[in-house]
C-alpha atoms as a PDB file:
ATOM      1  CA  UNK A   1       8.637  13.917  -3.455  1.00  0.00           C
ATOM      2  CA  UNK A   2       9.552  12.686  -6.980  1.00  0.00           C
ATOM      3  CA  UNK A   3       7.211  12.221  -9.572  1.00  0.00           C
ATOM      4  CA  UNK A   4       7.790   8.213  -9.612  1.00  0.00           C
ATOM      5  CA  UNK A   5       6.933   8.157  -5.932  1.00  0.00           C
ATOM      6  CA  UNK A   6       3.794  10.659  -6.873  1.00  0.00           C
ATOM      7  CA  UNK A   7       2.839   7.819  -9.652  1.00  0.00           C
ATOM      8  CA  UNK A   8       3.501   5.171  -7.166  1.00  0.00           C
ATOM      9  CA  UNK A   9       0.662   7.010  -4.417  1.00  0.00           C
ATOM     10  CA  UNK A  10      -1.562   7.594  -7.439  1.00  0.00           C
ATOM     11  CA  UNK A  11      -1.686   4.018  -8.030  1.00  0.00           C
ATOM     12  CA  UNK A  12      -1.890   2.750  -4.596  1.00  0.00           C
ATOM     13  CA  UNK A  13      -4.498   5.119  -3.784  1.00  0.00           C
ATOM     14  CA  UNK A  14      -6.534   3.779  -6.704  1.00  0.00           C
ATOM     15  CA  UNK A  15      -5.961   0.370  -5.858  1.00  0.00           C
ATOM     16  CA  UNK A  16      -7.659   0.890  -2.953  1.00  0.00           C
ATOM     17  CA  UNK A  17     -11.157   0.435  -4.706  1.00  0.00           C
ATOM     18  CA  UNK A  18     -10.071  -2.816  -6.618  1.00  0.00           C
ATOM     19  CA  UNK A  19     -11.637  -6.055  -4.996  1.00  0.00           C
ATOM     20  CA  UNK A  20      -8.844  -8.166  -6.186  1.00  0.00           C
ATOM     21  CA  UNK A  21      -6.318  -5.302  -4.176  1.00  0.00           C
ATOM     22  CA  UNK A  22      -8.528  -5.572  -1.325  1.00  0.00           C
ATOM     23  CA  UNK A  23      -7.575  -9.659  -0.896  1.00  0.00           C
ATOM     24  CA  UNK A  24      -4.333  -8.870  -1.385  1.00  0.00           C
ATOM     25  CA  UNK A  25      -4.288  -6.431   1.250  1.00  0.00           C
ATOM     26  CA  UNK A  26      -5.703  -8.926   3.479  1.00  0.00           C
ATOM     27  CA  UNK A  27      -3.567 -11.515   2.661  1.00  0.00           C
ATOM     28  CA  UNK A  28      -0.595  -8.949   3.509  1.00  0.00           C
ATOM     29  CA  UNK A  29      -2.523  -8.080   7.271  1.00  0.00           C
ATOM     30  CA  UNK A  30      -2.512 -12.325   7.741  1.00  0.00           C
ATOM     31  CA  UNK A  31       0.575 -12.349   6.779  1.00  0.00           C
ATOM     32  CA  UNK A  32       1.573  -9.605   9.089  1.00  0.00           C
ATOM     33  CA  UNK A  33      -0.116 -11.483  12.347  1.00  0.00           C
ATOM     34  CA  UNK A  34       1.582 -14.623  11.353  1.00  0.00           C
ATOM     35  CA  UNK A  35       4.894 -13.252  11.921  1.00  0.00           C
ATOM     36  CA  UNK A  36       3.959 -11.496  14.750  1.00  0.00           C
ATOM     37  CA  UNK A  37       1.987 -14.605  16.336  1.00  0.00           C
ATOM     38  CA  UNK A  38       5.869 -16.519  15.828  1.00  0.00           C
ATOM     39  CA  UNK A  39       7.604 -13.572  17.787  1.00  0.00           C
ATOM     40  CA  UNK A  40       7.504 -16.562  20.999  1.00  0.00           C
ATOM     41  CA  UNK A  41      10.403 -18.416  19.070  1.00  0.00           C
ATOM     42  CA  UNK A  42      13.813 -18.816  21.095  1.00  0.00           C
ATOM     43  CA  UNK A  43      16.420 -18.447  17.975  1.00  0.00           C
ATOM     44  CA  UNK A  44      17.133 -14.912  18.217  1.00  0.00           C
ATOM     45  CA  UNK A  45      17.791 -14.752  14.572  1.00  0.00           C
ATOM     46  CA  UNK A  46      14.799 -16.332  13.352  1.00  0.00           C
ATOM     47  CA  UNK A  47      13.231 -13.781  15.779  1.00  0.00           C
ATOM     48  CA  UNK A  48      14.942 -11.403  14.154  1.00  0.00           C
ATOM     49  CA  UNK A  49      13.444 -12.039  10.738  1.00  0.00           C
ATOM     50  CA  UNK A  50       9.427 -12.720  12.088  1.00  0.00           C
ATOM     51  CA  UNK A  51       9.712  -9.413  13.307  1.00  0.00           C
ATOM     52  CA  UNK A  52      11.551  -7.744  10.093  1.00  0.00           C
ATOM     53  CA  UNK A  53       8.712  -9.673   8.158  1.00  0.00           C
ATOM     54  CA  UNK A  54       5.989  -8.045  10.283  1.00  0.00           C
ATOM     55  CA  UNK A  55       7.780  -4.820   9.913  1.00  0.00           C
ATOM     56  CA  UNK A  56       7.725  -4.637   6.397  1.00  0.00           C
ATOM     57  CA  UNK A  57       4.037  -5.612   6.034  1.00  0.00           C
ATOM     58  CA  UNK A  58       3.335  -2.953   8.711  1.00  0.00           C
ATOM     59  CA  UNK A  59       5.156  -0.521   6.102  1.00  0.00           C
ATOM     60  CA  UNK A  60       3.511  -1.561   3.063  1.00  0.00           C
ATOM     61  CA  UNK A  61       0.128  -1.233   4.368  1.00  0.00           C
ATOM     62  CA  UNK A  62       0.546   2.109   6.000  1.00  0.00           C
ATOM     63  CA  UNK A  63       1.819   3.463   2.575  1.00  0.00           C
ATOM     64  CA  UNK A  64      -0.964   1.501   0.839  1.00  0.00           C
ATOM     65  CA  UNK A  65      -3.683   2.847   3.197  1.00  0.00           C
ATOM     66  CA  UNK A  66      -2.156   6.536   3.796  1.00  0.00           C
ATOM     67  CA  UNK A  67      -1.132   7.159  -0.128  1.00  0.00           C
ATOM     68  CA  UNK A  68      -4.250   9.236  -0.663  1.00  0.00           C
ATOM     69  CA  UNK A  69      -4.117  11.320   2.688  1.00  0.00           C
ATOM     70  CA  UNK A  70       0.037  12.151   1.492  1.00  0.00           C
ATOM     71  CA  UNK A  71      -1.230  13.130  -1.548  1.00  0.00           C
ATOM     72  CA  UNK A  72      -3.960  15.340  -0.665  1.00  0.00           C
ATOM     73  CA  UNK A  73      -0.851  17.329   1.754  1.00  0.00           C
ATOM     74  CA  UNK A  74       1.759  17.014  -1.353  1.00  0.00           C
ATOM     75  CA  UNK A  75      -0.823  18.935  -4.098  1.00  0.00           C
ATOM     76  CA  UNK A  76      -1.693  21.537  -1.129  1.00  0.00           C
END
């Protein structure tokens, strides 16, 4: 792990305390369920991009939510 991607954990992981970050994070999971909820749509490329949407949101807030577990295993 580099020590950018360290810094980047550290701040997530501190984040995770902050009010404001916790709206954002919730904005993020509605975001998330809206492109999931428009998955039904018959234009396979517009499919294509709900579900790379939800993907990425899926990422983000596993990194967001797991950044102080991955550190924890990285300073072991």
């Amino acid at each position: 792990m580099t020590s950018d991607e360290t810094r980047a954990l550290q701040a997530m992981a501190s984040l995770q305390g902050d009010p404001n970050f916790k709206t954002f994070m919730g904005w993020l999971e509605a975001r998330r369920e809206k492109a999931r909820a428009n998955e039904q749509v018959r234009d396979d490329v517009l499919l294509r991009w709900q579900q790379g949407r939800a993907q990425e949101c899926n990422d983000i807030i596993e990194v967001v939510t797991t950044a102080r577990d991955v550190l924890m295993k990285v300073r072991k």
